[in-house]
C-alpha atoms as a PDB file:
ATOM      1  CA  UNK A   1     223.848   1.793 -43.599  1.00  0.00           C
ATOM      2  CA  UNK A   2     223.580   4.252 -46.215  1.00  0.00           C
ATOM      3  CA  UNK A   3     226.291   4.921 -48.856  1.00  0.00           C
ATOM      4  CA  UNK A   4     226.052   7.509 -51.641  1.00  0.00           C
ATOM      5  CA  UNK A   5     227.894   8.901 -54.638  1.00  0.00           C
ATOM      6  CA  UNK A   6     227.507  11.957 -56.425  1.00  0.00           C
ATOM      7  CA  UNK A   7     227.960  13.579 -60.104  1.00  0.00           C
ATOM      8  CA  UNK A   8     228.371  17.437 -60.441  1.00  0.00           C
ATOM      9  CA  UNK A   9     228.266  19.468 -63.479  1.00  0.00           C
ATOM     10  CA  UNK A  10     226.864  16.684 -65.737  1.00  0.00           C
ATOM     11  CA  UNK A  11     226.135  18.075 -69.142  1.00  0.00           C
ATOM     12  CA  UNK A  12     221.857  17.051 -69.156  1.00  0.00           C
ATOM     13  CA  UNK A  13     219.158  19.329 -68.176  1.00  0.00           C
ATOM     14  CA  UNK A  14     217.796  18.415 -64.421  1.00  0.00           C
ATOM     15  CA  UNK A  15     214.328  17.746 -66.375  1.00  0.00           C
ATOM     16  CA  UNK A  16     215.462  15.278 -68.378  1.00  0.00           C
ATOM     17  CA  UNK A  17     217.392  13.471 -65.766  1.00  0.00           C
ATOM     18  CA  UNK A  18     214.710  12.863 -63.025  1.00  0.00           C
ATOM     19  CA  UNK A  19     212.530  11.045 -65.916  1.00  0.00           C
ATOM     20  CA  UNK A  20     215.067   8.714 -65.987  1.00  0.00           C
ATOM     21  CA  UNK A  21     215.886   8.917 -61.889  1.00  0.00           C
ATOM     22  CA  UNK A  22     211.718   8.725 -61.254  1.00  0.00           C
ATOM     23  CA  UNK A  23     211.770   5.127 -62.933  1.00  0.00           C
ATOM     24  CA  UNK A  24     214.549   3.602 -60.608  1.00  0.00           C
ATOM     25  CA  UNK A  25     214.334   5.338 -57.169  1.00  0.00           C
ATOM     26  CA  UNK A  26     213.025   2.875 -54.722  1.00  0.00           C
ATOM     27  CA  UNK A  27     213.949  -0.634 -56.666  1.00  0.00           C
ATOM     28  CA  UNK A  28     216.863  -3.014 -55.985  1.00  0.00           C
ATOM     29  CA  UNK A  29     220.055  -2.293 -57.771  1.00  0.00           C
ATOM     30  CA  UNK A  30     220.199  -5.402 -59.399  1.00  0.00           C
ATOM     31  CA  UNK A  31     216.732  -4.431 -61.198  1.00  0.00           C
ATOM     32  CA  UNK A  32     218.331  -0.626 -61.349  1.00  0.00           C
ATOM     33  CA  UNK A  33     220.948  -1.983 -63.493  1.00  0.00           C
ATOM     34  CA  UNK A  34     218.974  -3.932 -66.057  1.00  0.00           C
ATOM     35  CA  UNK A  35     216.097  -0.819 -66.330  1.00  0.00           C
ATOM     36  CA  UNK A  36     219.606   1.662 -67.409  1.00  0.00           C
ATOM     37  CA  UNK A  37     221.121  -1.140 -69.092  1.00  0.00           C
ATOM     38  CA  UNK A  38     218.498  -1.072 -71.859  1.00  0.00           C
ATOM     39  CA  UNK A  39     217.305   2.807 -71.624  1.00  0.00           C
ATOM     40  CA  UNK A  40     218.008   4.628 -74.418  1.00  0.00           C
ATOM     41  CA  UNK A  41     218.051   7.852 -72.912  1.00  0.00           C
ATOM     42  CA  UNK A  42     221.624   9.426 -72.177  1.00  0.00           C
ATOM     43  CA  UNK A  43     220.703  10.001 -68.838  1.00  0.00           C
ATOM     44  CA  UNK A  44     220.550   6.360 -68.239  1.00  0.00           C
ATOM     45  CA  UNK A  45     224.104   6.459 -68.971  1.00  0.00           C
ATOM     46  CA  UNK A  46     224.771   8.088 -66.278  1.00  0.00           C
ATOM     47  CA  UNK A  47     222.927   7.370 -64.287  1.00  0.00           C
ATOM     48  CA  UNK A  48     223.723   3.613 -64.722  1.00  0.00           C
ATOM     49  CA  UNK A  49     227.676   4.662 -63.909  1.00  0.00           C
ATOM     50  CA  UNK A  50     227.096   6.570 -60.610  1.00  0.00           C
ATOM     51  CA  UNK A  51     225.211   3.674 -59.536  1.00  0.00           C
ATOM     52  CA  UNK A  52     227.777   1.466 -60.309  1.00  0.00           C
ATOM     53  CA  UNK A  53     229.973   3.785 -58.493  1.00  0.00           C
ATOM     54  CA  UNK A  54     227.328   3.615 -55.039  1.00  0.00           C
ATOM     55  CA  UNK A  55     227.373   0.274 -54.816  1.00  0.00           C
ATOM     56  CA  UNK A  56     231.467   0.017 -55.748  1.00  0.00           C
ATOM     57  CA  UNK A  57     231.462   2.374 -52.545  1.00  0.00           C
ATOM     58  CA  UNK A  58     229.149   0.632 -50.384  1.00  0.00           C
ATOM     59  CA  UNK A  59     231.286  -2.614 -50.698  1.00  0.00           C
ATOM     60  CA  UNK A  60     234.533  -0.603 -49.645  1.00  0.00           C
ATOM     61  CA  UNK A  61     232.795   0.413 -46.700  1.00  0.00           C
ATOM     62  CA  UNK A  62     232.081  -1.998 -43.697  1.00  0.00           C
ATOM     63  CA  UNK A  63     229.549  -1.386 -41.070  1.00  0.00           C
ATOM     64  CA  UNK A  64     230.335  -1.243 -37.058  1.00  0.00           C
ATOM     65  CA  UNK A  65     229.819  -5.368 -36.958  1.00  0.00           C
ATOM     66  CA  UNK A  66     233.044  -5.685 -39.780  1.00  0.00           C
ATOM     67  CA  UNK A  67     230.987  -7.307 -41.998  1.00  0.00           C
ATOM     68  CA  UNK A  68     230.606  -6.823 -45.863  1.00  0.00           C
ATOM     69  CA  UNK A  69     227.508  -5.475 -47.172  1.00  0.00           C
ATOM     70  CA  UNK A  70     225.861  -7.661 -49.649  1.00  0.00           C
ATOM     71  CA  UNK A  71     225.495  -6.842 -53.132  1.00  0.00           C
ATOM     72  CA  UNK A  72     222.104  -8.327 -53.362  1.00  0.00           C
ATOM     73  CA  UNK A  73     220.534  -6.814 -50.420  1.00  0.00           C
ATOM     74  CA  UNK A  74     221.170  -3.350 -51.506  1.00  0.00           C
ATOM     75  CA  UNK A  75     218.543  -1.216 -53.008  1.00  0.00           C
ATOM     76  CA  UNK A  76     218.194   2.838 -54.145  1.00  0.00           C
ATOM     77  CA  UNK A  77     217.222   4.673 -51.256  1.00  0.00           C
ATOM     78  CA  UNK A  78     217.392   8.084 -52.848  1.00  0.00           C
ATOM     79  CA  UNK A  79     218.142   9.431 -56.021  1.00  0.00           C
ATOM     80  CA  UNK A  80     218.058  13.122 -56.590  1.00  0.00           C
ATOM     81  CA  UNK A  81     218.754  15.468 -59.114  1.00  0.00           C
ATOM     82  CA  UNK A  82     219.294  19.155 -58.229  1.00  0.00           C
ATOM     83  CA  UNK A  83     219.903  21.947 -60.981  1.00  0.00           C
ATOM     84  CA  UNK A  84     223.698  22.872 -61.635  1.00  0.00           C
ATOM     85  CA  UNK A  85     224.901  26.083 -63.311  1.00  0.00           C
ATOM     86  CA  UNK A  86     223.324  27.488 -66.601  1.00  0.00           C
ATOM     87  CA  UNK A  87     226.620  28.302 -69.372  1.00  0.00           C
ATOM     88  CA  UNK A  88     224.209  31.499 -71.500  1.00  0.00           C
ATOM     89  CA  UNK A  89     224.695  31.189 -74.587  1.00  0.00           C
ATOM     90  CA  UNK A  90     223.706  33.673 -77.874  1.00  0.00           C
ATOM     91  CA  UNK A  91     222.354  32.707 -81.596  1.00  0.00           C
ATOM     92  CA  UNK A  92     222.215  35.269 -83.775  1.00  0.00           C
ATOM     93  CA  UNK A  93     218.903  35.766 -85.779  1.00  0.00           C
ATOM     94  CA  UNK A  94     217.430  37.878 -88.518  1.00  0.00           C
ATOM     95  CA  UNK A  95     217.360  41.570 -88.445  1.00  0.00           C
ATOM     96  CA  UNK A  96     220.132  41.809 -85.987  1.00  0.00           C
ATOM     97  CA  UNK A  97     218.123  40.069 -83.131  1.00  0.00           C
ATOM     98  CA  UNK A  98     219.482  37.784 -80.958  1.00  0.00           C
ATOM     99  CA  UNK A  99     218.314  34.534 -79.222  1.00  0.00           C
ATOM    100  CA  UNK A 100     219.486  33.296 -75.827  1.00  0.00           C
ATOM    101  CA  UNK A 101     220.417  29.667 -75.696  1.00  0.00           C
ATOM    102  CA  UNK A 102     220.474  27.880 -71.833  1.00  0.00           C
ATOM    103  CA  UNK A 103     222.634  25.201 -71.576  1.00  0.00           C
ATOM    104  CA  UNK A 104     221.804  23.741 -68.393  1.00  0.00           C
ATOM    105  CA  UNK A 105     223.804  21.280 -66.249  1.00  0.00           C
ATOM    106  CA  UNK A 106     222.764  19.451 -62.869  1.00  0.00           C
ATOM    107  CA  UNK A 107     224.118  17.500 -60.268  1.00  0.00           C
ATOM    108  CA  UNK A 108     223.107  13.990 -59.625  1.00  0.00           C
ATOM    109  CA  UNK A 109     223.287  12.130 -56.270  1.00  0.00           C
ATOM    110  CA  UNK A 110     222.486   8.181 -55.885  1.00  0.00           C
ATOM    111  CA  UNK A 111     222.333   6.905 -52.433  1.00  0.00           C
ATOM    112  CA  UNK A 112     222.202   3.068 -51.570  1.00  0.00           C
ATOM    113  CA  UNK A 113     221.274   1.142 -48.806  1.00  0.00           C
ATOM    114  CA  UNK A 114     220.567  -2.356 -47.062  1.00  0.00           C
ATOM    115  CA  UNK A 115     217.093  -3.906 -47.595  1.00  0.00           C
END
């Protein structure tokens, strides 16, 4: 059984995000946990979060024999992180120039499942 959750729009470039995503995809969430716990990286934030919210949403659900999935016997199946939308944004320079800034978002997506 499979049970995801998903952030849209969040405010960190897809780039930086899938270091952070690359580290965790394919380890237990327990071990998940305590790799974002102690990340500095702001990605790990939320990452951390919408994991939290996977596994929240994996123990709402029960599988076709009405049983409750374990929290220990859940691990990251997939974690992805696409690119979102790009807000443009202009700095002025010297000599009447201008610089475009990209401010680029991306949507995360965490899915659990039983070992």
């Amino acid at each position: 059984m499979e049970v995801s959750a998903t952030l849209k729009r969040a405010s960190i470039s897809p780039q930086k995000a899938r270091l952070v995503a690359d580290q965790i995809r394919g380890k237990s969430v327990n071990e998940a946990l305590l790799l974002l716990e102690y990340s500095k990286k702001k990605a790990a934030f939320m990452i951390r979060k919408l994991l939290m919210s996977a596994v929240a949403n994996a123990e709402d659900r029960i599988d076709e024999f009405e049983e409750f999935v374990d929290v220990d016997d859940l691990k990251v199946a997939k974690i992805y992180v696409n690119e979102g939308s790009v807000l443009k944004r202009i700095r002025p320079r010297a000599k009447g120039r201008a610089d475009r800034i990209l401010k680029r978002s991306s949507h995360l997506t965490v899915t659990v499942s039983e070992i």
